[in-house]
N, C-alpha and C. Protein backbone atom coordinates (compact mmCIF):
# COMPACT_ATOMS: atom_id res chain seq x y z
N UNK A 1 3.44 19.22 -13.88
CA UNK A 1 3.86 17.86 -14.20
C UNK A 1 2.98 16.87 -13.45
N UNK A 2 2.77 16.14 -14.60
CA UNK A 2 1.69 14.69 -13.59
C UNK A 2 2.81 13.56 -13.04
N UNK A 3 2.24 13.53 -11.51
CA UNK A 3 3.05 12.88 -10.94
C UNK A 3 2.89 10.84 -11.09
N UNK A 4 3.94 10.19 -11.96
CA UNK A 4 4.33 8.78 -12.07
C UNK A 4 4.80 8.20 -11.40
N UNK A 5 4.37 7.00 -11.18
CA UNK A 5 4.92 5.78 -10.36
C UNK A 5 5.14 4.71 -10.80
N UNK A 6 6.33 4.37 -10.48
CA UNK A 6 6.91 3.42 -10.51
C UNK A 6 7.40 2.06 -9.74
N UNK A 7 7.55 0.59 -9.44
CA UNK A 7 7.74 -0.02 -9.03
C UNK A 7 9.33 -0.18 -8.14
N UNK A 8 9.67 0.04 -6.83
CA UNK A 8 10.48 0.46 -6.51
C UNK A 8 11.28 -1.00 -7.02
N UNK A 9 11.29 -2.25 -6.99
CA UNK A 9 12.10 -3.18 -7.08
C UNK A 9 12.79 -3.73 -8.80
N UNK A 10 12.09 -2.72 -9.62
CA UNK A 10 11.96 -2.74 -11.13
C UNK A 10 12.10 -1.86 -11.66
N UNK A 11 11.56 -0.56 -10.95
CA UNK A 11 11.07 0.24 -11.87
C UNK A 11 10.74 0.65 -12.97
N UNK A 12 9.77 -0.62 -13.01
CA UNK A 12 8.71 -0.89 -13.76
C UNK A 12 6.90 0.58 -13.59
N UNK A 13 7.18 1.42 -14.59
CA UNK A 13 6.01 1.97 -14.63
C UNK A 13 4.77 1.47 -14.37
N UNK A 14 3.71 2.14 -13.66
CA UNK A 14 2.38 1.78 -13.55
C UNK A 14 1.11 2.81 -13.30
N UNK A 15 0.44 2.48 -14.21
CA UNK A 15 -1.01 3.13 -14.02
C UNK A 15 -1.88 2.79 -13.01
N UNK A 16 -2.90 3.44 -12.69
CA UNK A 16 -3.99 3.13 -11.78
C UNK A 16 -4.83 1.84 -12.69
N UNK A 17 -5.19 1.93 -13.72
CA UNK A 17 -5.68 0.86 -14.43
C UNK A 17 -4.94 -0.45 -14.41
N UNK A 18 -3.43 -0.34 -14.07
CA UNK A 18 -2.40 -1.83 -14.37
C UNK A 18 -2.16 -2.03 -13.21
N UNK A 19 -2.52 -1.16 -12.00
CA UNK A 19 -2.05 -1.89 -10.48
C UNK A 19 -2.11 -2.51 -10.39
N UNK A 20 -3.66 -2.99 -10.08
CA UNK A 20 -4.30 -4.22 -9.47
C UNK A 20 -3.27 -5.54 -9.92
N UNK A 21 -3.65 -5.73 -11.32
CA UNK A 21 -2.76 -6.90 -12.33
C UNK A 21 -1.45 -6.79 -11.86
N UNK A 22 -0.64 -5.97 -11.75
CA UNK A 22 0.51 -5.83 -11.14
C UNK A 22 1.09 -6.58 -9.85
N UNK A 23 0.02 -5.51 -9.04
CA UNK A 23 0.14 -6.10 -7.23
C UNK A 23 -0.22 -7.91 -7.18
N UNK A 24 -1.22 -8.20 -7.44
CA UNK A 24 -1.50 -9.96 -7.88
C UNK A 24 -0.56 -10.32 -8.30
N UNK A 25 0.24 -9.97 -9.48
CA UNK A 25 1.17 -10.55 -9.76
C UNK A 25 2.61 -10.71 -9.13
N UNK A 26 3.35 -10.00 -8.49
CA UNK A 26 3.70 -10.34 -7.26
C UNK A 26 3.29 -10.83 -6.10
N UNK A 27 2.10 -10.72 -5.78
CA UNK A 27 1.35 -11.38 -4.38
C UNK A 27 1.78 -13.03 -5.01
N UNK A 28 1.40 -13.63 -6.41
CA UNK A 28 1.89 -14.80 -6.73
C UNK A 28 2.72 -15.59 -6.67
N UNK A 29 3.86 -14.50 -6.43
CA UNK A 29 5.65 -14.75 -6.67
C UNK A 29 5.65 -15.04 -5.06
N UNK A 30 4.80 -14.54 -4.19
CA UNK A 30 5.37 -14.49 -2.81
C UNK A 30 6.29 -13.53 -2.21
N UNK A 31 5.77 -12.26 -3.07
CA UNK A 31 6.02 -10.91 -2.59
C UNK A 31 5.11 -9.98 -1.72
N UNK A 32 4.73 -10.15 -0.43
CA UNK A 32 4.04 -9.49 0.02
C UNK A 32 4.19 -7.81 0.25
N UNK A 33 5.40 -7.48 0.01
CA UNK A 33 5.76 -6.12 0.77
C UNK A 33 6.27 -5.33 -0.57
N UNK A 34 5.26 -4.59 -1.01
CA UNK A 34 5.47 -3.80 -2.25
C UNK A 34 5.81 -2.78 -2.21
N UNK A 35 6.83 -1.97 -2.61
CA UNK A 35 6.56 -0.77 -3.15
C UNK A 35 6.94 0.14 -4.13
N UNK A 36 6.30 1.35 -4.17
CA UNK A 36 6.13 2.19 -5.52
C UNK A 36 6.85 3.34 -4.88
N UNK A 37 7.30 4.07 -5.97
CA UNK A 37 7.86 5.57 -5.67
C UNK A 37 7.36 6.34 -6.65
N UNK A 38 7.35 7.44 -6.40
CA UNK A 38 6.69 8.45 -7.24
C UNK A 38 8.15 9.29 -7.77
N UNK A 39 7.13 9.98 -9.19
CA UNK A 39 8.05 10.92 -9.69
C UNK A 39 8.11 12.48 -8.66
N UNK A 40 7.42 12.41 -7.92
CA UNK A 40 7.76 13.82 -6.97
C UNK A 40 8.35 12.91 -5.31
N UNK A 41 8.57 12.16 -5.54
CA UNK A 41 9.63 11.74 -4.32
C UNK A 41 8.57 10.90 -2.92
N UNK A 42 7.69 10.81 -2.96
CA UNK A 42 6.50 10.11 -2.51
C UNK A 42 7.18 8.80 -2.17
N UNK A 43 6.13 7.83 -1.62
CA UNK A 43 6.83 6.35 -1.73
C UNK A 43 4.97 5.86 -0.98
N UNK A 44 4.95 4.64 -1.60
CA UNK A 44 3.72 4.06 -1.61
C UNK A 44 3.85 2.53 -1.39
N UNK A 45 3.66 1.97 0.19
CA UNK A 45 3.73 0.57 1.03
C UNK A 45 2.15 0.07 0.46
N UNK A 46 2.64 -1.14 0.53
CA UNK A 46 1.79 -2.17 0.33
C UNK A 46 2.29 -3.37 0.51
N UNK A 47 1.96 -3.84 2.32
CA UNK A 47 2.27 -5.16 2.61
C UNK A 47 1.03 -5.74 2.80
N UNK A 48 0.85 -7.36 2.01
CA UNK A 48 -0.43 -7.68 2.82
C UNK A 48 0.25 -9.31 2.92
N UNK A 49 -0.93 -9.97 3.66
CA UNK A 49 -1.05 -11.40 3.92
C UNK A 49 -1.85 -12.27 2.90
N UNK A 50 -2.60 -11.44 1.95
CA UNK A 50 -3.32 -12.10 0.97
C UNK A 50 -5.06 -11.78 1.09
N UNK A 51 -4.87 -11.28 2.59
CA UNK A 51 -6.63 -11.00 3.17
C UNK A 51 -6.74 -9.82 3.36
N UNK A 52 -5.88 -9.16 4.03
CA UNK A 52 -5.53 -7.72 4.49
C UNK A 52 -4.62 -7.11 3.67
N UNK A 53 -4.58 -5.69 3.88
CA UNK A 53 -3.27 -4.88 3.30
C UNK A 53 -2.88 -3.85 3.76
N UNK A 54 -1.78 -3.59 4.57
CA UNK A 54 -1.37 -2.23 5.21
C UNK A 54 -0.99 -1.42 3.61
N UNK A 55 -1.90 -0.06 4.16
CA UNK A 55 -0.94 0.91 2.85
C UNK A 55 -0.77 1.85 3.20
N UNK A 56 0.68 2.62 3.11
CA UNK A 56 1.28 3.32 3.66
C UNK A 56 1.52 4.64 2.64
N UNK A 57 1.07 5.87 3.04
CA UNK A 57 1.83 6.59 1.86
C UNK A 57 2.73 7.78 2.35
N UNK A 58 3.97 7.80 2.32
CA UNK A 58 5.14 8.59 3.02
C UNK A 58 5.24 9.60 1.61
N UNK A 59 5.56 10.80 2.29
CA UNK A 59 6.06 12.28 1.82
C UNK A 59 7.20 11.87 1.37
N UNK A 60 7.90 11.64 2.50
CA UNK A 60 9.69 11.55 1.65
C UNK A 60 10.22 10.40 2.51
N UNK A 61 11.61 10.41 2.42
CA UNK A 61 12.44 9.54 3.23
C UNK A 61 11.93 10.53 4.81
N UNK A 62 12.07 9.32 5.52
CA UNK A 62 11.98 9.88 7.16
C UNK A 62 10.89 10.27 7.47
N UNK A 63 9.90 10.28 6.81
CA UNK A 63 8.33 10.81 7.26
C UNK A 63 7.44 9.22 7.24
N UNK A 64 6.80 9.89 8.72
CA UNK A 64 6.42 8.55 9.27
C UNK A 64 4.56 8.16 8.26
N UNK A 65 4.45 9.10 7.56
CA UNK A 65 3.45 8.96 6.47
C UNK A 65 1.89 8.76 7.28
N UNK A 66 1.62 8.08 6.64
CA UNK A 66 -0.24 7.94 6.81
C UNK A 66 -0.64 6.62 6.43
N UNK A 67 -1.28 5.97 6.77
CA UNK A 67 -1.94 4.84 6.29
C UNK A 67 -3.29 4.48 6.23
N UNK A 68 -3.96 3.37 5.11
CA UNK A 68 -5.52 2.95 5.60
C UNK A 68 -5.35 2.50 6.86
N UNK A 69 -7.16 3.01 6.86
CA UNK A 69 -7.38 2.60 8.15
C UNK A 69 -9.18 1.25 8.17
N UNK A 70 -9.08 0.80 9.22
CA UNK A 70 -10.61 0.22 9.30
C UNK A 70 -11.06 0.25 10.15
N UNK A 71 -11.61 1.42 10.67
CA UNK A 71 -12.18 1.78 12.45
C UNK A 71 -13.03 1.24 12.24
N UNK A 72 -12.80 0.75 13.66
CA UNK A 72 -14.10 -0.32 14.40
C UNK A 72 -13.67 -2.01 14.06
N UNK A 73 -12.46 -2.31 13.22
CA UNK A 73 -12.46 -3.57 13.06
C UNK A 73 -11.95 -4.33 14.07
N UNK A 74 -12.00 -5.19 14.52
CA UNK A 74 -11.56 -5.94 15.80
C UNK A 74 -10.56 -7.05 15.30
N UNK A 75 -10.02 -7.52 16.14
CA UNK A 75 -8.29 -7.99 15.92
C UNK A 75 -7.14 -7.85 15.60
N UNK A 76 -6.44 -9.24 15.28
CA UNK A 76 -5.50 -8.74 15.00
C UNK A 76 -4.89 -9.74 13.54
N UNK A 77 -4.31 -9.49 12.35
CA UNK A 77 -3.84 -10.25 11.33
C UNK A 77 -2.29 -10.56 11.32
N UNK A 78 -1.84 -11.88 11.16
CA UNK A 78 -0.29 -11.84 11.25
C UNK A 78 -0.03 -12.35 9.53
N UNK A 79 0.70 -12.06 9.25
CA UNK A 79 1.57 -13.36 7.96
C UNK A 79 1.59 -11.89 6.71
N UNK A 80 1.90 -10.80 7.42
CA UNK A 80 2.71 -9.61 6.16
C UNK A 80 4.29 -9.73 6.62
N UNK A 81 4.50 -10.62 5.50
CA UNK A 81 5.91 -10.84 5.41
C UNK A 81 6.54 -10.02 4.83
N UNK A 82 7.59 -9.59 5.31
CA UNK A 82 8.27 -8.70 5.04
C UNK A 82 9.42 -9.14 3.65
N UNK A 83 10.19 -8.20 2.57
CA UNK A 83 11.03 -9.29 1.93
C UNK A 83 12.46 -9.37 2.91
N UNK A 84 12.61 -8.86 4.29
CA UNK A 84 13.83 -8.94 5.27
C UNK A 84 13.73 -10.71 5.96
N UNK A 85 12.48 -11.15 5.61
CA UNK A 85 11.75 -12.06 5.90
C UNK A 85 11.06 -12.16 7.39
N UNK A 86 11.16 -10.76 7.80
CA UNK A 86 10.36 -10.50 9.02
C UNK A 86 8.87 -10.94 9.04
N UNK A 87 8.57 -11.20 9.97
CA UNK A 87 6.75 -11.79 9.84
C UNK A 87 6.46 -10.72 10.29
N UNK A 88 5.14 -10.03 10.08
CA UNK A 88 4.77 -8.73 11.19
C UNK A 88 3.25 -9.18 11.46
N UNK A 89 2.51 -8.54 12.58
CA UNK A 89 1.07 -8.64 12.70
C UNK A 89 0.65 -7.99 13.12
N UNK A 90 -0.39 -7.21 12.01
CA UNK A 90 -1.00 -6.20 12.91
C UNK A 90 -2.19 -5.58 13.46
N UNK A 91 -3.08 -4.90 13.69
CA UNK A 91 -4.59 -4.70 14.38
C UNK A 91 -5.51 -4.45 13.06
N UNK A 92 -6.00 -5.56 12.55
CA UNK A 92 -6.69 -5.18 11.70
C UNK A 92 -7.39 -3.96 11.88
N UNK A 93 -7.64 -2.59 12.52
CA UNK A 93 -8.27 -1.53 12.19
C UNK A 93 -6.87 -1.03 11.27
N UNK A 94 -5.98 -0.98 11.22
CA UNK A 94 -4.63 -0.54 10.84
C UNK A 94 -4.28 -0.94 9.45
N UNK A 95 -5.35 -1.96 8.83
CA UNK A 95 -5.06 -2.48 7.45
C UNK A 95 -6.63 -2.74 7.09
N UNK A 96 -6.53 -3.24 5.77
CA UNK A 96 -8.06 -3.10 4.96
C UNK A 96 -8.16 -4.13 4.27
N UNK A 97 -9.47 -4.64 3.98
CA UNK A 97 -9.24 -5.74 3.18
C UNK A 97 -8.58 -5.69 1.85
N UNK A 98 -8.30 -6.45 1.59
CA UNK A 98 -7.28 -6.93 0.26
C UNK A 98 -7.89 -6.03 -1.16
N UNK A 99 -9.24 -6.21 -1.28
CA UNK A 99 -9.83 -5.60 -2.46
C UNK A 99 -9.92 -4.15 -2.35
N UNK A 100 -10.58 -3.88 -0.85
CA UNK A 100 -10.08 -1.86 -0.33
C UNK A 100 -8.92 -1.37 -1.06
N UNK A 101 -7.56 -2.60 -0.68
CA UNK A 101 -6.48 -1.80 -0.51
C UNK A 101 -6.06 -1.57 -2.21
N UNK A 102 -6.31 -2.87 -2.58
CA UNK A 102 -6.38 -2.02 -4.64
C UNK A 102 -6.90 -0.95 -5.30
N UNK A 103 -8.15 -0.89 -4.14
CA UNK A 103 -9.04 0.66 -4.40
C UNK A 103 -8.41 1.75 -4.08
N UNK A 104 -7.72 1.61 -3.29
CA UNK A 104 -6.95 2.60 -2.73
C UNK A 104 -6.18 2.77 -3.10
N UNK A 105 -5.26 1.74 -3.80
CA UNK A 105 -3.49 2.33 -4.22
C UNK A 105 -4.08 2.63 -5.71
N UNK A 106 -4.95 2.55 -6.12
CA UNK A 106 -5.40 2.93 -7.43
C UNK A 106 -6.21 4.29 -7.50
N UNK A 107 -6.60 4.68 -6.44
CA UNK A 107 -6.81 6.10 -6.78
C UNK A 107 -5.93 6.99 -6.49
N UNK A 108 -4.96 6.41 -5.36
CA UNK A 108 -3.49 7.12 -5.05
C UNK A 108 -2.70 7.70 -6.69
N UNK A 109 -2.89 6.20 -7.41
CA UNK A 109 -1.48 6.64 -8.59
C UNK A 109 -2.66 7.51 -9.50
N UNK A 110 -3.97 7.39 -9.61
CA UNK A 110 -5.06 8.48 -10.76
C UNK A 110 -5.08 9.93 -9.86
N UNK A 111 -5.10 9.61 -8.89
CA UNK A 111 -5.73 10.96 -8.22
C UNK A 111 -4.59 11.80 -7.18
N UNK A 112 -3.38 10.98 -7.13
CA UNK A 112 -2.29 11.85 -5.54
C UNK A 112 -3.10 11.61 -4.34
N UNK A 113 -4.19 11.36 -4.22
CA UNK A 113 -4.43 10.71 -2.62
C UNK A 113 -5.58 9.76 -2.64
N UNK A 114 -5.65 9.33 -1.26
CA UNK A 114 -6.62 8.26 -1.36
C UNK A 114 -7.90 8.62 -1.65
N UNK A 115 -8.89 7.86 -1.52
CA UNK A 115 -10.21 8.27 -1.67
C UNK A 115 -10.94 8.74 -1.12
N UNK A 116 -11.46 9.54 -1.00
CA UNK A 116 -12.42 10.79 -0.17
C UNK A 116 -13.48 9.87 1.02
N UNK A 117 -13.93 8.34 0.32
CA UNK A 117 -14.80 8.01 1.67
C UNK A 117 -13.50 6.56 1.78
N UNK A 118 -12.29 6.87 1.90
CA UNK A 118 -11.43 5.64 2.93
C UNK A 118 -11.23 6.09 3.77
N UNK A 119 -11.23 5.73 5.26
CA UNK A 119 -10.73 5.84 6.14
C UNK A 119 -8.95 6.06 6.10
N UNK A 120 -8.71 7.12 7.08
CA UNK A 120 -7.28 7.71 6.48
C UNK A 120 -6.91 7.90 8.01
N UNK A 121 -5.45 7.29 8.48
CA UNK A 121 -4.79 7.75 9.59
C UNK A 121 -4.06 8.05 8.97
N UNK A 122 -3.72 9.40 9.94
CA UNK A 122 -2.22 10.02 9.69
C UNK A 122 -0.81 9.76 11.30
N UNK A 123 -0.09 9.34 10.61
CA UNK A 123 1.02 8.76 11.71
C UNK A 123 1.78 10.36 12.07
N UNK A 124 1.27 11.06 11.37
CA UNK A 124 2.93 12.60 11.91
C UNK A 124 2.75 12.90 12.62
C-alpha cells in the first residue's frame, strides 16, 4: 500500500505536486504550524515564520521524530507561531529556509523520506 497524506486540520488529501500551493495557502490565512498525517500513522510538522521552517517527521504518537537541519547556520529565528498561540524561536541550524522546507515536505509525501542531500537530525 502507498502511503497518503492528509491535512491533519481538514483532512484534506495531498500530493507532493499540491503541497507547496497548499502550505502557502495557509501560510496566507496566518497558519503557521501545519500538519499532515499519514495513512501508515506518521505525522509531518511544519511550523515556519514565513523565512524559515522547522520540519518535523514523527513515527507515531510519542516519538520525539527527526527534523531538517542547516549545519553551520548561525542564529537564531523567532515568530513560528504556534496555533496554541505560543510564539517559539529557534537556532536557525534547526530549521531551513522556507523554499528547502517545500522541497522537503514534498519529497517526504512522493518518496516516505526526505531527500538524500538534506541535512537530517534525528531527535531519538
Amino acid at each position: 500500500m502507498d502511503e497518503s497524506w492528509t491535512f491533519a486540520d481538514d483532512g484534506e488529501r495531498s500530493s507532493a505536486d499540491a503541497v507547496r500551493a497548499r502550505l502557502l495557502a495557509r501560510i496566507d490565512q496566518g497558519r503557521l504550524e501545519i500538519w499532515l498525517r499519514s495513512s501508515a500513522g506518521r505525522s509531518l510538522a511544519f511550523v515556519t515564520n514565513t523565512e524559515r521552517a522547522m520540519v518535523m517527521l514523527l513515527a507515531g504518537d510519542g516519538d520525539p521524530g527527526e527534523h531538517a537541519a542547516d549545519p553551520g547556520a548561525d542564529g537564531w529565528s523567532d515568530g513560528f507561531l504556534l496555533a496554541n498561540g505560543q510564539d517559539d524561536e529557534y537556532p536557525d541550524e534547526d530549521t531551513v529556509p522556507l523554499t528547502a522546507a517545500f522541497r522537503i515536505v514534498a519529497h517526504i509525501l512522493a518518496e516516505g523520506s526526505p531527500p538524500p542531500d538534506a541535512p537530517w537530525s534525528v531527535d531519538r
